[in-house]
N, C-alpha and C. Protein backbone atom coordinates (compact mmCIF):
# COMPACT_ATOMS: atom_id res chain seq x y z
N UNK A 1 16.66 -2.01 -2.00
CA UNK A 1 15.32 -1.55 -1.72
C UNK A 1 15.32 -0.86 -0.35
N UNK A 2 14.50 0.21 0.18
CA UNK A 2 14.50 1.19 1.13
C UNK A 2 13.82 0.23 2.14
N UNK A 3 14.30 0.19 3.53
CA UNK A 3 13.26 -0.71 4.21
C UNK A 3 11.74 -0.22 4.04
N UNK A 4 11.66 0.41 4.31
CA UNK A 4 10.12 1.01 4.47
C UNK A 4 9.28 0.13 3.02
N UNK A 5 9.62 0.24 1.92
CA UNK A 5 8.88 -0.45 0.95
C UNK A 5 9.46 -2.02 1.04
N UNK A 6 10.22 -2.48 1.82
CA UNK A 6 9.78 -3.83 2.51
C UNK A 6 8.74 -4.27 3.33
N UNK A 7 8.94 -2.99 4.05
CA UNK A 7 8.06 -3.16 5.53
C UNK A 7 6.40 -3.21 4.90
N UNK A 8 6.63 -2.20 3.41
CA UNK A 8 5.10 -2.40 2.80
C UNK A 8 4.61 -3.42 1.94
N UNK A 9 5.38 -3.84 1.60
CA UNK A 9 5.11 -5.47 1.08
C UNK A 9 5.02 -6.65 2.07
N UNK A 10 5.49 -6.23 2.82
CA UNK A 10 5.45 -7.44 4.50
C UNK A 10 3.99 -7.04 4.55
N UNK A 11 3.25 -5.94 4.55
CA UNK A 11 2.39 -5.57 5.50
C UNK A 11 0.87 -6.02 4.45
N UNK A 12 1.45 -5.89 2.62
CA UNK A 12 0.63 -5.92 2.00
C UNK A 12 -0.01 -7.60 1.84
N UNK A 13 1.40 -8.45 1.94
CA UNK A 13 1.22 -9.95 2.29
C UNK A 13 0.56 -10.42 3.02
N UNK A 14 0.49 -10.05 4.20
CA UNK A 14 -0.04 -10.28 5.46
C UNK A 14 -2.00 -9.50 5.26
N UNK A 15 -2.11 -8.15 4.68
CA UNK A 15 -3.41 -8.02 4.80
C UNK A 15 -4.12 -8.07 3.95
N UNK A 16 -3.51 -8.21 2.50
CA UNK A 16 -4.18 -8.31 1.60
C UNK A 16 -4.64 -7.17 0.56
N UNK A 17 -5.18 -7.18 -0.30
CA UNK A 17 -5.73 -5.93 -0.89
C UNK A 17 -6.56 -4.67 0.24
N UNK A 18 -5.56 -3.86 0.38
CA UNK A 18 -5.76 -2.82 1.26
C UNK A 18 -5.54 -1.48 0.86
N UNK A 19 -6.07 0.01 1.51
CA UNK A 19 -6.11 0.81 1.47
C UNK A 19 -4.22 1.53 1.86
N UNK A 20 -4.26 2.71 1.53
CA UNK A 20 -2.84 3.54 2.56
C UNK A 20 -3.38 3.43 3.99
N UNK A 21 -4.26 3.89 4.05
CA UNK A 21 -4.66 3.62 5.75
C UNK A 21 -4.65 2.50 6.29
N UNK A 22 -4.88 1.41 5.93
CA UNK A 22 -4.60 0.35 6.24
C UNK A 22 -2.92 -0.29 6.62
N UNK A 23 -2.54 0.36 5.70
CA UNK A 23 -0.44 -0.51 5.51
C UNK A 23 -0.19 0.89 6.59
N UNK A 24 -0.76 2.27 6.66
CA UNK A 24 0.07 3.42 7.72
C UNK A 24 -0.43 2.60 9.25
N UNK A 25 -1.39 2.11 8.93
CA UNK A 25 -1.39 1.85 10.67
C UNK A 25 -1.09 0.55 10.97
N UNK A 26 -0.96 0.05 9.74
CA UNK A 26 -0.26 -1.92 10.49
C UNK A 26 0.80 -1.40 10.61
N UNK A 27 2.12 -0.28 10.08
CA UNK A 27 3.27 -0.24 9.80
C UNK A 27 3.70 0.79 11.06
N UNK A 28 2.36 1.51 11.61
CA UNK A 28 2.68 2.36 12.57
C UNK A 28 3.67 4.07 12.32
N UNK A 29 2.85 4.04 10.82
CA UNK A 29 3.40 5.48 9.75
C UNK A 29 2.89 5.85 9.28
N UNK A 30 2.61 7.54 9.23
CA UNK A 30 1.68 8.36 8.92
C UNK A 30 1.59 7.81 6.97
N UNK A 31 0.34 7.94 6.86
CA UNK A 31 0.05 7.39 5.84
C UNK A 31 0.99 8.04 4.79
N UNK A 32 0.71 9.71 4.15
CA UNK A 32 1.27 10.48 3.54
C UNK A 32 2.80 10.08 3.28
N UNK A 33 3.09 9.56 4.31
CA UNK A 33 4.77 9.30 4.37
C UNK A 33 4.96 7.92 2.69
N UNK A 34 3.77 7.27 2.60
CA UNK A 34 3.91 6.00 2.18
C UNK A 34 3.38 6.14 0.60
N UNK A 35 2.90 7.20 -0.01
CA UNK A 35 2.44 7.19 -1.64
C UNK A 35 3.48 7.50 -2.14
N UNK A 36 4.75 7.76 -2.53
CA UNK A 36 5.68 7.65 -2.91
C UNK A 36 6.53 6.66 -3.00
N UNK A 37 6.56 5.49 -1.52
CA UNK A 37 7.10 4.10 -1.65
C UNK A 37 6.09 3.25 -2.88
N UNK A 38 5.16 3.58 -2.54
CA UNK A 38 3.93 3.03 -3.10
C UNK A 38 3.73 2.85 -4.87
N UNK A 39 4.15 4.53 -5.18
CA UNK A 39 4.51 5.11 -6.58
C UNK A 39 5.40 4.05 -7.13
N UNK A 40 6.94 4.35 -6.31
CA UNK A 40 8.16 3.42 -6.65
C UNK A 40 7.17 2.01 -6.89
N UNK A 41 6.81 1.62 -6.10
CA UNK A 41 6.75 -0.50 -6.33
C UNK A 41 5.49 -0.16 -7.44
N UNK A 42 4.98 0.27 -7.57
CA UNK A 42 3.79 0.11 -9.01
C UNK A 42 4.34 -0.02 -10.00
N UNK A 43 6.14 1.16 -10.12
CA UNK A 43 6.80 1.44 -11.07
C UNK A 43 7.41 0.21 -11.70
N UNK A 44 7.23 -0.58 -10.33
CA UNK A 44 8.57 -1.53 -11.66
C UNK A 44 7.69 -3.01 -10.78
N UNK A 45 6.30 -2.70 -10.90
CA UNK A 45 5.00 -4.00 -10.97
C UNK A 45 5.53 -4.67 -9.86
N UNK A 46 5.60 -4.53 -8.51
CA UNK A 46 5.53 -5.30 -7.62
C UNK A 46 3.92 -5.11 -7.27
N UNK A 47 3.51 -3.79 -7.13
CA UNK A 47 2.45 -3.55 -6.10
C UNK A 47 1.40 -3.00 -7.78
N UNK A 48 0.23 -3.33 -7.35
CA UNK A 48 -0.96 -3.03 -8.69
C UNK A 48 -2.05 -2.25 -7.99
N UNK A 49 -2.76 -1.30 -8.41
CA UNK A 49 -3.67 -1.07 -7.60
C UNK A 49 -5.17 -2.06 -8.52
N UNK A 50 -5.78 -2.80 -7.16
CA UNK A 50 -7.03 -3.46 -7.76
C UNK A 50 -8.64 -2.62 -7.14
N UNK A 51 -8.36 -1.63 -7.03
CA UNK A 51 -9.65 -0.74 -6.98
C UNK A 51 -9.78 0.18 -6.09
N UNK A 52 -10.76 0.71 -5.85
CA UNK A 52 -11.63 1.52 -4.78
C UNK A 52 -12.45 1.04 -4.19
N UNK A 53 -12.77 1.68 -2.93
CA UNK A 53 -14.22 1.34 -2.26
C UNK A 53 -14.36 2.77 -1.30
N UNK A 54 -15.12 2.94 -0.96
CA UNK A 54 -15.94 4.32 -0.68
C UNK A 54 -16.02 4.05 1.18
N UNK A 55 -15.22 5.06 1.39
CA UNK A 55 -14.66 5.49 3.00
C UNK A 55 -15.36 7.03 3.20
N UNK A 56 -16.39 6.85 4.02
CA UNK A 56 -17.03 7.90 4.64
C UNK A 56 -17.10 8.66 2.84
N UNK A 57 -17.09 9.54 2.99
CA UNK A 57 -17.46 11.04 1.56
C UNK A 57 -15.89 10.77 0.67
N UNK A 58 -15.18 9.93 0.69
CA UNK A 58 -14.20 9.79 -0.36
C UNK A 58 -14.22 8.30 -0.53
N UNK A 59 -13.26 8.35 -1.73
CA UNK A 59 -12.78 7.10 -2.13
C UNK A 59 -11.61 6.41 -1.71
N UNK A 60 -11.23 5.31 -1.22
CA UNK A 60 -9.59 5.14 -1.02
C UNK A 60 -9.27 4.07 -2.00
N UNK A 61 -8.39 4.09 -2.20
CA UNK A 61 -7.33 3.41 -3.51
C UNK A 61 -6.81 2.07 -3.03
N UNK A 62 -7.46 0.79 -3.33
CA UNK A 62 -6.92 -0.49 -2.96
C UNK A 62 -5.70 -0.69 -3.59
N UNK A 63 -4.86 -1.19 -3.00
CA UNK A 63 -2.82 -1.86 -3.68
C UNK A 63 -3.35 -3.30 -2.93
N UNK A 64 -2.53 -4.16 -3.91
CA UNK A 64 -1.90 -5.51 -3.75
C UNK A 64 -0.83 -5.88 -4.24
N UNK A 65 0.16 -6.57 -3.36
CA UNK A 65 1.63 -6.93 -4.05
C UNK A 65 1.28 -8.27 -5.35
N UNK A 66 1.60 -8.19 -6.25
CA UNK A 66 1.44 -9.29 -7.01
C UNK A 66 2.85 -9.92 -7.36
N UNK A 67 4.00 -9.87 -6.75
CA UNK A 67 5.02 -10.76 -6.69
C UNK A 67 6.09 -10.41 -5.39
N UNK A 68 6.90 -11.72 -5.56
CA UNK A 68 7.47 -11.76 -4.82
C UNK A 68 8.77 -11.03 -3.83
């Protein structure tokens, strides 16, 4: 596994059902850098997305790790 999609499961553990903006700035990485790690762990069901919630005039995309 690439560190970086460690570093996002460390980060997703720790905050919980969160936004990309959320895991780019606990992780201290431009967000953009991170929907592709993100892509990968959905792919093979580490990370699920459990919703939206409404940030200023858009939507952002909640992830949670659901295993270990």
């Amino acid at each position: 596994m690439a560190p970086v999609r460690a570093e996002i499961l460390e980060a997703l553990r720790l905050l919980g059902p969160c936004s990309v903006a959320e895991i780019a700035a606990a992780l201290d990485r431009p967000a953009d850098s991170l929907y592709r790690h993100l892509e990968v762990l959905e792919s093979v069901g580490v990370v699920v997305e459990t919703g939206y919630r409404k940030a200023g005039r858009n939507a952002e995309r909640l992830v949670h790790v659901i295993a270990e």
